[in-house]
N, C-alpha and C. Protein backbone atom coordinates (compact mmCIF):
# COMPACT_ATOMS: atom_id res chain seq x y z
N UNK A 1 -69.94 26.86 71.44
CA UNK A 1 -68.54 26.77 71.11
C UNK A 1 -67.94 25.50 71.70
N UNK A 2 -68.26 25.29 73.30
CA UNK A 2 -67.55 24.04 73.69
C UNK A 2 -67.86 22.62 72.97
N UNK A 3 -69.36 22.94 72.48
CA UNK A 3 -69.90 21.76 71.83
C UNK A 3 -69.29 21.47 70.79
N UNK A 4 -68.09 21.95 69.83
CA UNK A 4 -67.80 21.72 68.44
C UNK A 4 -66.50 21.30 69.12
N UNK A 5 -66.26 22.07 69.93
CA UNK A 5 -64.47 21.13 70.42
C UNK A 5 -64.53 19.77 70.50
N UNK A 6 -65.32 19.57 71.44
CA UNK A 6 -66.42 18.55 72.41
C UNK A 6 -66.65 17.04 71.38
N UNK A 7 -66.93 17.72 70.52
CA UNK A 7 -67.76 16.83 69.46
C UNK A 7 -66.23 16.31 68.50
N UNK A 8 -65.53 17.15 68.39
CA UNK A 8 -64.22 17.19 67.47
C UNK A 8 -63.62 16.69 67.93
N UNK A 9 -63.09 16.65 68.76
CA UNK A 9 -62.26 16.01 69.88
C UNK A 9 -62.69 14.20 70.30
N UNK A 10 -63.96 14.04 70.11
CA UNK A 10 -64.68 12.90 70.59
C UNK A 10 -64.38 12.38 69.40
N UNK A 11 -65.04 12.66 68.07
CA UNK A 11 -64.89 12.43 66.46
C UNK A 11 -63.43 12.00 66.51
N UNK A 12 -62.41 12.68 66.84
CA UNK A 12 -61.05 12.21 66.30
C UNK A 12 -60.81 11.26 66.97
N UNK A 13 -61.23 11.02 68.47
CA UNK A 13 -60.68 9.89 68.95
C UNK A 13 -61.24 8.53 68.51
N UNK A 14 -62.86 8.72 68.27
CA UNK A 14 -63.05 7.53 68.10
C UNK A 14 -62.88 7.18 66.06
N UNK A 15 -62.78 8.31 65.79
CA UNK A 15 -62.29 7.89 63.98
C UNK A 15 -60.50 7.11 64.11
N UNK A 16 -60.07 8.02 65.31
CA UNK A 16 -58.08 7.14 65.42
C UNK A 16 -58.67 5.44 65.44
N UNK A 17 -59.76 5.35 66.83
CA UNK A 17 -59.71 4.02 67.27
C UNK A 17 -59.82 3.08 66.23
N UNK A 18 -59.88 1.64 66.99
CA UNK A 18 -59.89 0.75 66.25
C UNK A 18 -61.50 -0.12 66.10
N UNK A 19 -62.39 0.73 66.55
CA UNK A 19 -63.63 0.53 66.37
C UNK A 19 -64.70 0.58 65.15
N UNK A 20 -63.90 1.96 64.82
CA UNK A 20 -64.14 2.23 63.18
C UNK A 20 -63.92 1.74 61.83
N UNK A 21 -65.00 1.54 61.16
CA UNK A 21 -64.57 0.73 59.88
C UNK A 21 -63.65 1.46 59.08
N UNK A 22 -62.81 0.70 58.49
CA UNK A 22 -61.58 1.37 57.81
C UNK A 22 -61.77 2.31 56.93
N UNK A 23 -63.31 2.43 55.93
CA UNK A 23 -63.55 3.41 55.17
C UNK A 23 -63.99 4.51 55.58
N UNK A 24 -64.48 4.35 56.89
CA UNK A 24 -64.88 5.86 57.70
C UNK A 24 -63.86 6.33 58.38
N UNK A 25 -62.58 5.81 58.38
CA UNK A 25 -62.03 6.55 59.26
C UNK A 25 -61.55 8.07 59.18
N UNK A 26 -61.18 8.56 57.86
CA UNK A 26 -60.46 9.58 57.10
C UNK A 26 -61.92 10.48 57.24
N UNK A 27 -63.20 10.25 56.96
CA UNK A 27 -64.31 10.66 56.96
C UNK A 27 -64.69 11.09 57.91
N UNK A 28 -65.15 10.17 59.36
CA UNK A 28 -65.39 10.53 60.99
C UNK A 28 -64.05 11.53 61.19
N UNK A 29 -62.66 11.79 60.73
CA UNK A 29 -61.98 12.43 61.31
C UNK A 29 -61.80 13.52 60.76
N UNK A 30 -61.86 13.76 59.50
CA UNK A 30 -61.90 14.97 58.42
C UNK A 30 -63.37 16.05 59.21
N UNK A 31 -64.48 15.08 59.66
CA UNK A 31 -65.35 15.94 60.10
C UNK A 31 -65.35 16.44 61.39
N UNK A 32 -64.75 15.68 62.07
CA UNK A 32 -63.81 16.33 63.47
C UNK A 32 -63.56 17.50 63.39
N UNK A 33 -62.07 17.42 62.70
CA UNK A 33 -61.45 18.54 62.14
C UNK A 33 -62.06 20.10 61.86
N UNK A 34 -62.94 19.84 61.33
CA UNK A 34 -63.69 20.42 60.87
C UNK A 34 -64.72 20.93 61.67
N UNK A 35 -64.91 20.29 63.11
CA UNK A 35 -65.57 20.47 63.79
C UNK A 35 -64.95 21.75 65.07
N UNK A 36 -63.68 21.44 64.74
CA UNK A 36 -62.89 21.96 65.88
C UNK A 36 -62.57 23.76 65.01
N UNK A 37 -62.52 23.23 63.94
CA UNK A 37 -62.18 24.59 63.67
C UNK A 37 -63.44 25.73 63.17
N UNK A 38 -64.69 25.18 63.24
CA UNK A 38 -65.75 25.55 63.75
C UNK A 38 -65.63 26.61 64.89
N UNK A 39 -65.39 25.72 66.07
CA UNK A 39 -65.67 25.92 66.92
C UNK A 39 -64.21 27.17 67.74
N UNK A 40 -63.55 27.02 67.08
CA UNK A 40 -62.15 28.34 66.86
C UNK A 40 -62.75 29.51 65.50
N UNK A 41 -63.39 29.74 65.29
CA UNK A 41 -64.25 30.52 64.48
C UNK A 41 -65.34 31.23 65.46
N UNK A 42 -65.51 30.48 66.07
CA UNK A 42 -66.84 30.91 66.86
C UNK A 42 -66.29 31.55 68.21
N UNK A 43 -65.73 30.95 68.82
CA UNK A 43 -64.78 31.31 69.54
C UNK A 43 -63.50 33.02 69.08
N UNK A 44 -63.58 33.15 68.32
CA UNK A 44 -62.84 34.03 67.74
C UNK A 44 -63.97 34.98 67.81
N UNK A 45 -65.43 34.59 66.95
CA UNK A 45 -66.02 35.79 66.36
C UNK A 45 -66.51 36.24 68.20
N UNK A 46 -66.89 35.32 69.05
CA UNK A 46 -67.28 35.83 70.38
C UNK A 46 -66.41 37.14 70.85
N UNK A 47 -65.35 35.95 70.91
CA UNK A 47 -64.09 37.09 71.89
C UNK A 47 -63.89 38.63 70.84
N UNK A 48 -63.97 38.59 69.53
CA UNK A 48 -63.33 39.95 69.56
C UNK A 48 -64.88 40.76 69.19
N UNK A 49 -65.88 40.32 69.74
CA UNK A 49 -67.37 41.56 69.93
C UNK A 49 -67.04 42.75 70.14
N UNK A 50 -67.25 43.86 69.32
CA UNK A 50 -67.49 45.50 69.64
C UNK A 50 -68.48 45.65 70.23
N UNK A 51 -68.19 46.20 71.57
CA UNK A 51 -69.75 46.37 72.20
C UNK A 51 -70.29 47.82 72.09
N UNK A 52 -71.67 47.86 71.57
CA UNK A 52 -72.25 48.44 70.74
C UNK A 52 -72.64 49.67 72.05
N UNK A 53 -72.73 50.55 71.73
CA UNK A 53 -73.55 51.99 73.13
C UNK A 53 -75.02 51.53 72.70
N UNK A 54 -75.29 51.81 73.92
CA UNK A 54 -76.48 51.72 75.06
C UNK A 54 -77.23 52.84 73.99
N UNK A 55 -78.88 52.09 73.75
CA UNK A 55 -79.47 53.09 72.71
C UNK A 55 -80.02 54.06 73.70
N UNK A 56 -80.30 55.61 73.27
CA UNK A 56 -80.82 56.59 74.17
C UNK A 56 -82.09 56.42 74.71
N UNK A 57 -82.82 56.31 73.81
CA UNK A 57 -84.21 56.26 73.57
C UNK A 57 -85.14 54.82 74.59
N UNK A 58 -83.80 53.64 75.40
CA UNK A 58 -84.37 53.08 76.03
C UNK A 58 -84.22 53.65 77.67
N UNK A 59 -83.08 54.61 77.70
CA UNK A 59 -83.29 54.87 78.89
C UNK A 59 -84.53 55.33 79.47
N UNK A 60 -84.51 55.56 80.76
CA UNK A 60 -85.88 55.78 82.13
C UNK A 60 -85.50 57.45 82.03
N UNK A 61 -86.20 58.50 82.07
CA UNK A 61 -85.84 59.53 82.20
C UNK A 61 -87.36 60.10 83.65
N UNK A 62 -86.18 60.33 84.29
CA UNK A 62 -87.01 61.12 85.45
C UNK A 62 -87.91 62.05 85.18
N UNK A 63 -89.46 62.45 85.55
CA UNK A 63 -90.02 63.37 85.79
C UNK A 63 -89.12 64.26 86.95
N UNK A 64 -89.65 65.76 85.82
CA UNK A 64 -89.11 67.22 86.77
C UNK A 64 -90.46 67.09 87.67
N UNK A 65 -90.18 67.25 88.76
CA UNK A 65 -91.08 67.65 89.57
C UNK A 65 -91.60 69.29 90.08
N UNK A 66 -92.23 70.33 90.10
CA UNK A 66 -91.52 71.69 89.50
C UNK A 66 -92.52 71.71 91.57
């Protein structure tokens, strides 16, 4: 997840700069974009996890000792 912010965030700055050729700029930043909201997707699907019950069949069950 941090990696798509990370990456999106890096993408937009250097697509703003003035390093970038003028035809990539809309391009390097559109995929930014795109990167970030990736990564708010992922971020979303994490945080709202149903956590699933514990299957029976892996628990340890004690011997009765008689």
């Amino acid at each position: 997840m941090m990696m798509f912010f990370a990456t999106g965030v890096v993408g937009i700055l250097i697509g703003l700069s003035g390093i970038t050729p003028p035809n990539l700029k809309i391009m390097i930043t559109l995929m930014s974009i795109i990167n970030i909201g990736l990564g708010a997707f992922f971020t979303f699907i994490y945080l709202t996890q149903i956590q699933g019950e514990p299957d029976a069949r892996k628990k340890k069950r004690k011997k009765k000792l008689d």
